[in-house]
PDB file of N, CA and C in Angstrom:
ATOM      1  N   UNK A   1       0.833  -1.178   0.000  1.00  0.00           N
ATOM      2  CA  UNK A   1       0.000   0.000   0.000  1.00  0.00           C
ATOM      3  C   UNK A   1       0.883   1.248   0.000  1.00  0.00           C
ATOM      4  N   UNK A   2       0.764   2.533  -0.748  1.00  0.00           N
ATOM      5  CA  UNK A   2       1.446   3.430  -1.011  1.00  0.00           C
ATOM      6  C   UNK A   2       0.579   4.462  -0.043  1.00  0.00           C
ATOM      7  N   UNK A   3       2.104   5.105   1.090  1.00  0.00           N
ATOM      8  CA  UNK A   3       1.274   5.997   1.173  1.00  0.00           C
ATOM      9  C   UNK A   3       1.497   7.937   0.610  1.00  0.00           C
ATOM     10  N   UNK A   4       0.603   8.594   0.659  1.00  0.00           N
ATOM     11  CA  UNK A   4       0.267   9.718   0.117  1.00  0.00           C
ATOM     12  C   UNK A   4       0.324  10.419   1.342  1.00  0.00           C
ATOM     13  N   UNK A   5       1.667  11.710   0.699  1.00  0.00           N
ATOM     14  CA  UNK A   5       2.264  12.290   2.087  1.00  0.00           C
ATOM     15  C   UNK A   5       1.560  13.725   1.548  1.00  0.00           C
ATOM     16  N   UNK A   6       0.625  14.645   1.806  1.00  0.00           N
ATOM     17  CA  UNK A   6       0.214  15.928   1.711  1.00  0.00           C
ATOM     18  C   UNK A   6       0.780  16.619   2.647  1.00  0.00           C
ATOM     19  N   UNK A   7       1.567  17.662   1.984  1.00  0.00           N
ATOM     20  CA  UNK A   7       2.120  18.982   2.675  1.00  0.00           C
ATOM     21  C   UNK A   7       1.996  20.107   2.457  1.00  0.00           C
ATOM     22  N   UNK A   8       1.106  20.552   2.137  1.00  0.00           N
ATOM     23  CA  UNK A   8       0.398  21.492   1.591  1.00  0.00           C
ATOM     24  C   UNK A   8       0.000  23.071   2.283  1.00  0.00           C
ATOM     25  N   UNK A   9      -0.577  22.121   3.665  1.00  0.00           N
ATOM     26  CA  UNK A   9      -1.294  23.058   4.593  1.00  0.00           C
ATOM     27  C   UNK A   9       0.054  23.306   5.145  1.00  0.00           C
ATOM     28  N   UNK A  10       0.902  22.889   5.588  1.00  0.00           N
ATOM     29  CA  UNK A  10       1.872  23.010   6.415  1.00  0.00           C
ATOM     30  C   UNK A  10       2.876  24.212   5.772  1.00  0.00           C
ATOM     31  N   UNK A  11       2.940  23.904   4.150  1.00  0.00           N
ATOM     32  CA  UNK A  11       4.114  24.362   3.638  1.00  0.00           C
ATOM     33  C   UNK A  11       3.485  25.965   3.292  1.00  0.00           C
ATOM     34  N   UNK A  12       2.240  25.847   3.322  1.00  0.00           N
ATOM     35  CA  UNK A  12       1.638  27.486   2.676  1.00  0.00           C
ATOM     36  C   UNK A  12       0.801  27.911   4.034  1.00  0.00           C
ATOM     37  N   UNK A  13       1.099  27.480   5.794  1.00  0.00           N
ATOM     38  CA  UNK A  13       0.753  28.310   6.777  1.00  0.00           C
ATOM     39  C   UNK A  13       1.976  28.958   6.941  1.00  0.00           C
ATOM     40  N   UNK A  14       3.008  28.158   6.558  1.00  0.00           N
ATOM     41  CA  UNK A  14       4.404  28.589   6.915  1.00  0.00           C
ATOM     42  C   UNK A  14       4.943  29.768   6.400  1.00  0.00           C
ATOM     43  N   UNK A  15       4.274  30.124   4.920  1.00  0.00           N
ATOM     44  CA  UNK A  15       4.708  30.583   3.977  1.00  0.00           C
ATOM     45  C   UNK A  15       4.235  32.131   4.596  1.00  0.00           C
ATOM     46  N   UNK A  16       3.159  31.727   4.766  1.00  0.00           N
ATOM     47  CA  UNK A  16       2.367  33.140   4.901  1.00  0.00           C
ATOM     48  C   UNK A  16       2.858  33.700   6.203  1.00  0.00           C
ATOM     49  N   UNK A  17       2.956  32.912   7.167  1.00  0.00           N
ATOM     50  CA  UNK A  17       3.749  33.105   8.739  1.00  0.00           C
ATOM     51  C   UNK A  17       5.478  33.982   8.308  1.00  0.00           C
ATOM     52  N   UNK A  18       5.799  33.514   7.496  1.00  0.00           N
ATOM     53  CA  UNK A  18       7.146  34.311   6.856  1.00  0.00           C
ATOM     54  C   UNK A  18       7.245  35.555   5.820  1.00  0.00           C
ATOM     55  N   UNK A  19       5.938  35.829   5.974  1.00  0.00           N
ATOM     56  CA  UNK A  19       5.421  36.567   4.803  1.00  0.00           C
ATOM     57  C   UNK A  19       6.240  36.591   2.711  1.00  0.00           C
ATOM     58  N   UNK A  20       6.214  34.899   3.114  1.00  0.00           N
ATOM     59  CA  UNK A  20       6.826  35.044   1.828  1.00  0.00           C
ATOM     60  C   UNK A  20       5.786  34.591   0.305  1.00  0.00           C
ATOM     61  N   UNK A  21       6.091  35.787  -0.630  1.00  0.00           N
ATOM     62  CA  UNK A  21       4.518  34.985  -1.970  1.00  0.00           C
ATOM     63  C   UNK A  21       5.297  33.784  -2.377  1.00  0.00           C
ATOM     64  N   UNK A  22       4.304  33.286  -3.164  1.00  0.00           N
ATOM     65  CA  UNK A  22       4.110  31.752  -3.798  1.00  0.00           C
ATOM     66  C   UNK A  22       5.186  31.909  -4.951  1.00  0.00           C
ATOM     67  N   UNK A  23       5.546  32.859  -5.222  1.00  0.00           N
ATOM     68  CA  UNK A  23       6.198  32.641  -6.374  1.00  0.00           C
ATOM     69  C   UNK A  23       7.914  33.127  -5.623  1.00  0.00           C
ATOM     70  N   UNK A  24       8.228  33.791  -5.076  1.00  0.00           N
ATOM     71  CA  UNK A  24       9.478  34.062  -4.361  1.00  0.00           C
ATOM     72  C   UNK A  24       9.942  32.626  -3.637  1.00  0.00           C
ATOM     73  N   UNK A  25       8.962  31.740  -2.841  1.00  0.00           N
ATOM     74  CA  UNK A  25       9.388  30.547  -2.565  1.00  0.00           C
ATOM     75  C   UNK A  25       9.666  29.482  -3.395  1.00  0.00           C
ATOM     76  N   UNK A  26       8.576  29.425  -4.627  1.00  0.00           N
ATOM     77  CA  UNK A  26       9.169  28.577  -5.620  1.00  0.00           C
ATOM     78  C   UNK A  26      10.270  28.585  -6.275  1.00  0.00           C
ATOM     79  N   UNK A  27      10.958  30.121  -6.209  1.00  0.00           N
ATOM     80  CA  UNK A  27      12.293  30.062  -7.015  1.00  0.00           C
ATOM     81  C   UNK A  27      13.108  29.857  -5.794  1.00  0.00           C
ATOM     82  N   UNK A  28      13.170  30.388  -4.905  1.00  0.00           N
ATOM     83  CA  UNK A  28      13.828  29.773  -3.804  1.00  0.00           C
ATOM     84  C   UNK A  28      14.158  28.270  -3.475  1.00  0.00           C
ATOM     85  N   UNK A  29      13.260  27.680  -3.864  1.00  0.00           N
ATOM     86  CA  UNK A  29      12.932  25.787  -4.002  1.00  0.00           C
ATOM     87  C   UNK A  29      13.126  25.547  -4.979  1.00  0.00           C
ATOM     88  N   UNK A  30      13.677  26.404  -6.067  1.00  0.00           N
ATOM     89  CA  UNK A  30      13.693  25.817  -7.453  1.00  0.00           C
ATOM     90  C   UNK A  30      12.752  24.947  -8.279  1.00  0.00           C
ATOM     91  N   UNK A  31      11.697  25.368  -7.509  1.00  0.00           N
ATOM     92  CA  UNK A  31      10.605  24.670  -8.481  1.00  0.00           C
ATOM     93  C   UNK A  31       9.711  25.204  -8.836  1.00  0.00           C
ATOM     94  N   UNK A  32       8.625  25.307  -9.760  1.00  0.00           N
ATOM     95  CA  UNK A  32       7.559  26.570 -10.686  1.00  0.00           C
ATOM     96  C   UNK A  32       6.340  26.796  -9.827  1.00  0.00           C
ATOM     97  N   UNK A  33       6.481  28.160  -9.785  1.00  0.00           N
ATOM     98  CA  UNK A  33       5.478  28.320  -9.200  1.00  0.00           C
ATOM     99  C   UNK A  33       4.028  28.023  -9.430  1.00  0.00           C
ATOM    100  N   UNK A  34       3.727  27.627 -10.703  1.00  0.00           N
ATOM    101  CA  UNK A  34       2.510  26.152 -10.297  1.00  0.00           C
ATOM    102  C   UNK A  34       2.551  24.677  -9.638  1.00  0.00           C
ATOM    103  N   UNK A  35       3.694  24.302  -9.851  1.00  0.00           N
ATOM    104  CA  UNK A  35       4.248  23.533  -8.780  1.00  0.00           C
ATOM    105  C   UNK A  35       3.778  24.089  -7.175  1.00  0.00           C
ATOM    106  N   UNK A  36       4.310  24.483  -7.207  1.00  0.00           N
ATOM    107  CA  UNK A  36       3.970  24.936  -5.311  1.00  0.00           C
ATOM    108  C   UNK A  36       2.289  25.182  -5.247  1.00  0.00           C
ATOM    109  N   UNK A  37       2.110  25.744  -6.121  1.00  0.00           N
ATOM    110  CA  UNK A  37       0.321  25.761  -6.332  1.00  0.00           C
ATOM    111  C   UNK A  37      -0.757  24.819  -6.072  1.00  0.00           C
ATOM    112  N   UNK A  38      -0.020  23.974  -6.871  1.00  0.00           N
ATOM    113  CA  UNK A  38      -0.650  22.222  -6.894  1.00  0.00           C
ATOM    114  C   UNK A  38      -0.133  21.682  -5.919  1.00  0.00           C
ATOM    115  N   UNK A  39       0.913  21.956  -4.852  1.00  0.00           N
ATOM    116  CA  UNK A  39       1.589  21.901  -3.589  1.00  0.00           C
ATOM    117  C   UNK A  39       0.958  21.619  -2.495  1.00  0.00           C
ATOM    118  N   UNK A  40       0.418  22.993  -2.605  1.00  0.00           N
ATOM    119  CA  UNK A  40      -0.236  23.958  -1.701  1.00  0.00           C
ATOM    120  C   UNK A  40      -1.966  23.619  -1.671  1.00  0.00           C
ATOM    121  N   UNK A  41      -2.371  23.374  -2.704  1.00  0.00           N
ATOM    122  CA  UNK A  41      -3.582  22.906  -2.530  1.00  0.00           C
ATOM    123  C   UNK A  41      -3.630  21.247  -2.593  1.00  0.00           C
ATOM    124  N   UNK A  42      -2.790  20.685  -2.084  1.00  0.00           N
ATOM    125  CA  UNK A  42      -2.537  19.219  -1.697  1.00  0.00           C
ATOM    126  C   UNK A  42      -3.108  18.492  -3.190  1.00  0.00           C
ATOM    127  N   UNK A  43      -3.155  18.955  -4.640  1.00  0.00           N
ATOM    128  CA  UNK A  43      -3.503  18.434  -5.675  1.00  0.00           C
ATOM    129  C   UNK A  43      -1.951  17.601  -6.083  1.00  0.00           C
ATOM    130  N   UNK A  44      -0.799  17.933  -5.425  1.00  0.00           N
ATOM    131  CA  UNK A  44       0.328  17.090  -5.810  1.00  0.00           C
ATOM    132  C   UNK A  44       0.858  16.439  -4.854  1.00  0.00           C
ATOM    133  N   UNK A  45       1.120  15.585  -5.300  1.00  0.00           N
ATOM    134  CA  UNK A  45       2.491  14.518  -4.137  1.00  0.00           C
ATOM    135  C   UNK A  45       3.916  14.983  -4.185  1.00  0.00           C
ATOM    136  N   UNK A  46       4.496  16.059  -3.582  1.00  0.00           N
ATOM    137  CA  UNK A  46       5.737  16.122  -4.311  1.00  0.00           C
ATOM    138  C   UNK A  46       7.109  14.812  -3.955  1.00  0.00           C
ATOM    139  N   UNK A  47       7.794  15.050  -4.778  1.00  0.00           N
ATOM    140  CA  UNK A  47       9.083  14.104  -4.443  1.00  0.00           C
ATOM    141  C   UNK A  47       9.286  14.417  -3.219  1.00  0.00           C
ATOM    142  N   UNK A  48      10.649  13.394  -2.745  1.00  0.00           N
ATOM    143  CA  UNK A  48      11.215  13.563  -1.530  1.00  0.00           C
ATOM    144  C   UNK A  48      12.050  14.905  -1.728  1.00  0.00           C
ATOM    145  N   UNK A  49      12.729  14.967  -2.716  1.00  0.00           N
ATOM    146  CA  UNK A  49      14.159  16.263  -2.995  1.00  0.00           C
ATOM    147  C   UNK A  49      12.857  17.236  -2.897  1.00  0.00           C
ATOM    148  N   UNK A  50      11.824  17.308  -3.323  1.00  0.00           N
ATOM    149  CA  UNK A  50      11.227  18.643  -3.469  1.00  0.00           C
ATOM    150  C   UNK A  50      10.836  19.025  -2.189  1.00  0.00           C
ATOM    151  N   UNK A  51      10.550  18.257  -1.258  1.00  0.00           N
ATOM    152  CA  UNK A  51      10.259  18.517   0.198  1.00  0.00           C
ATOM    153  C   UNK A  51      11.076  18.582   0.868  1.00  0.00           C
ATOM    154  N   UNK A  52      12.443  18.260   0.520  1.00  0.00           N
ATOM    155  CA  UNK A  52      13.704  18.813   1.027  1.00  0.00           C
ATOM    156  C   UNK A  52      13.789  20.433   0.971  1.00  0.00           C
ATOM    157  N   UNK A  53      13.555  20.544  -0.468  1.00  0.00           N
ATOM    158  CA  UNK A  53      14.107  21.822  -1.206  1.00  0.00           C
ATOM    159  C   UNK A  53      13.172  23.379  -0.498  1.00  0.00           C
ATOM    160  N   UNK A  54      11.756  22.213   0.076  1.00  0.00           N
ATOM    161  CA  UNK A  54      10.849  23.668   0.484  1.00  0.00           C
ATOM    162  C   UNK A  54      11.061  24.004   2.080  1.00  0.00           C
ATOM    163  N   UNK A  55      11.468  22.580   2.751  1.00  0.00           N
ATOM    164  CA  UNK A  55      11.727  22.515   3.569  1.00  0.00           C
ATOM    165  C   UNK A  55      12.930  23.468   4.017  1.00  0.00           C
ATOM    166  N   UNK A  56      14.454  23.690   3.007  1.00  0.00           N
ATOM    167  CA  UNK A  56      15.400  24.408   3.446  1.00  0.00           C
ATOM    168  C   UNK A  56      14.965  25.681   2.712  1.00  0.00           C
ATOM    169  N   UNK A  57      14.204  26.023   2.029  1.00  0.00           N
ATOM    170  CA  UNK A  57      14.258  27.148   1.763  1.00  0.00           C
ATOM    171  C   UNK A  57      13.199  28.305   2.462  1.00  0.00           C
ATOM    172  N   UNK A  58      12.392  27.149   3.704  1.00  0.00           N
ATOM    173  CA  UNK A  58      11.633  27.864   4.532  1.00  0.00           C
ATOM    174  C   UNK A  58      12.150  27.876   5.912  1.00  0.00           C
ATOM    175  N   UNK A  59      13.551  27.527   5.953  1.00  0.00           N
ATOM    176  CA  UNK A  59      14.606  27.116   7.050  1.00  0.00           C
ATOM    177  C   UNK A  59      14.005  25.745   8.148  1.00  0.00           C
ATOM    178  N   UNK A  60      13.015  24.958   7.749  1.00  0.00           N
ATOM    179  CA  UNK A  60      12.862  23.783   8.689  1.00  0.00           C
ATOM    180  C   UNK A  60      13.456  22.807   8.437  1.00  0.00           C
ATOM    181  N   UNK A  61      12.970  21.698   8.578  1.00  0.00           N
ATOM    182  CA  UNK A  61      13.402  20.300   8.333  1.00  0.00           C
ATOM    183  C   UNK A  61      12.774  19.681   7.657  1.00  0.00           C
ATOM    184  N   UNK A  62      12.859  18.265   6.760  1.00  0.00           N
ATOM    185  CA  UNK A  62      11.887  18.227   6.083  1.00  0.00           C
ATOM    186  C   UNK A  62      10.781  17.125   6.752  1.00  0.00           C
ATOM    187  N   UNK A  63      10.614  16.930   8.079  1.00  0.00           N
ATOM    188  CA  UNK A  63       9.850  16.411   9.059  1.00  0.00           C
ATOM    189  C   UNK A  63       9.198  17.358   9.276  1.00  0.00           C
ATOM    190  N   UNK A  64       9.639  18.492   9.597  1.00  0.00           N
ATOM    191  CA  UNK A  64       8.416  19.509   9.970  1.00  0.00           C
ATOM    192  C   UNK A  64       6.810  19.776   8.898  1.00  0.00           C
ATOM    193  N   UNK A  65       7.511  19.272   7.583  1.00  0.00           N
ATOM    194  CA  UNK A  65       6.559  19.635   7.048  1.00  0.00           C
ATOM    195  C   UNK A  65       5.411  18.544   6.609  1.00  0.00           C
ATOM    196  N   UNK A  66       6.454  17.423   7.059  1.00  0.00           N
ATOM    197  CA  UNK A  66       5.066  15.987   6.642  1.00  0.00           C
ATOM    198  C   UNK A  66       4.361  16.198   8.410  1.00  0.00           C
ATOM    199  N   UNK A  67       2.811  15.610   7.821  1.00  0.00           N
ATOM    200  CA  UNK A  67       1.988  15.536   9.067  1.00  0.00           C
ATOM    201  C   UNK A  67       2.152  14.462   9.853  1.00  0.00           C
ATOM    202  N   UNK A  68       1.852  14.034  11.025  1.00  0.00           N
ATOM    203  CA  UNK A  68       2.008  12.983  11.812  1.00  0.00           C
ATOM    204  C   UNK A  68       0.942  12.104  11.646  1.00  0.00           C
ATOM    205  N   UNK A  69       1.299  10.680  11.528  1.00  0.00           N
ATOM    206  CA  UNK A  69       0.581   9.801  11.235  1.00  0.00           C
ATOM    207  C   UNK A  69      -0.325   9.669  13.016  1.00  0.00           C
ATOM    208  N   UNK A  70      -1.895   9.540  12.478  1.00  0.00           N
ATOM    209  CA  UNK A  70      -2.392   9.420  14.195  1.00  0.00           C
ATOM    210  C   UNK A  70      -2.942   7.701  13.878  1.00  0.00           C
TER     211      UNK A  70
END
């Protein structure tokens, strides 16, 4: 069974908490800012490197941004 990691809510409360736009973080993460779009509204799964990439470029970890399994 595969599971489906959404980071979405996490990565765009954060965003806004840093006051940073959607498109300044995507180049920061090196990835398009429809990317982060489809991110952000949990319509994508991103890779592991890409949840690295949003993860350091919003200075966390990339645990902070997956949710906890209950």
């Amino acid at each position: 069974m595969k599971t489906v990691v959404h980071i979405g809510d996490r990565v765009k409360r954060e965003r806004i908490k840093q006051a940073i736009r959607q498109d300044e973080l995507a180049r920061m993460a090196g990835i398009t800012p429809t990317t982060l779009s489809r991110i952000e509204r949990n319509e994508s799964e991103p890779h592991v490197s890409t949840i690295r990439s949003l993860a350091k470029a919003l200075g966390l970890t990339p645990s902070d941004l997956i949710p906890d399994e209950d």
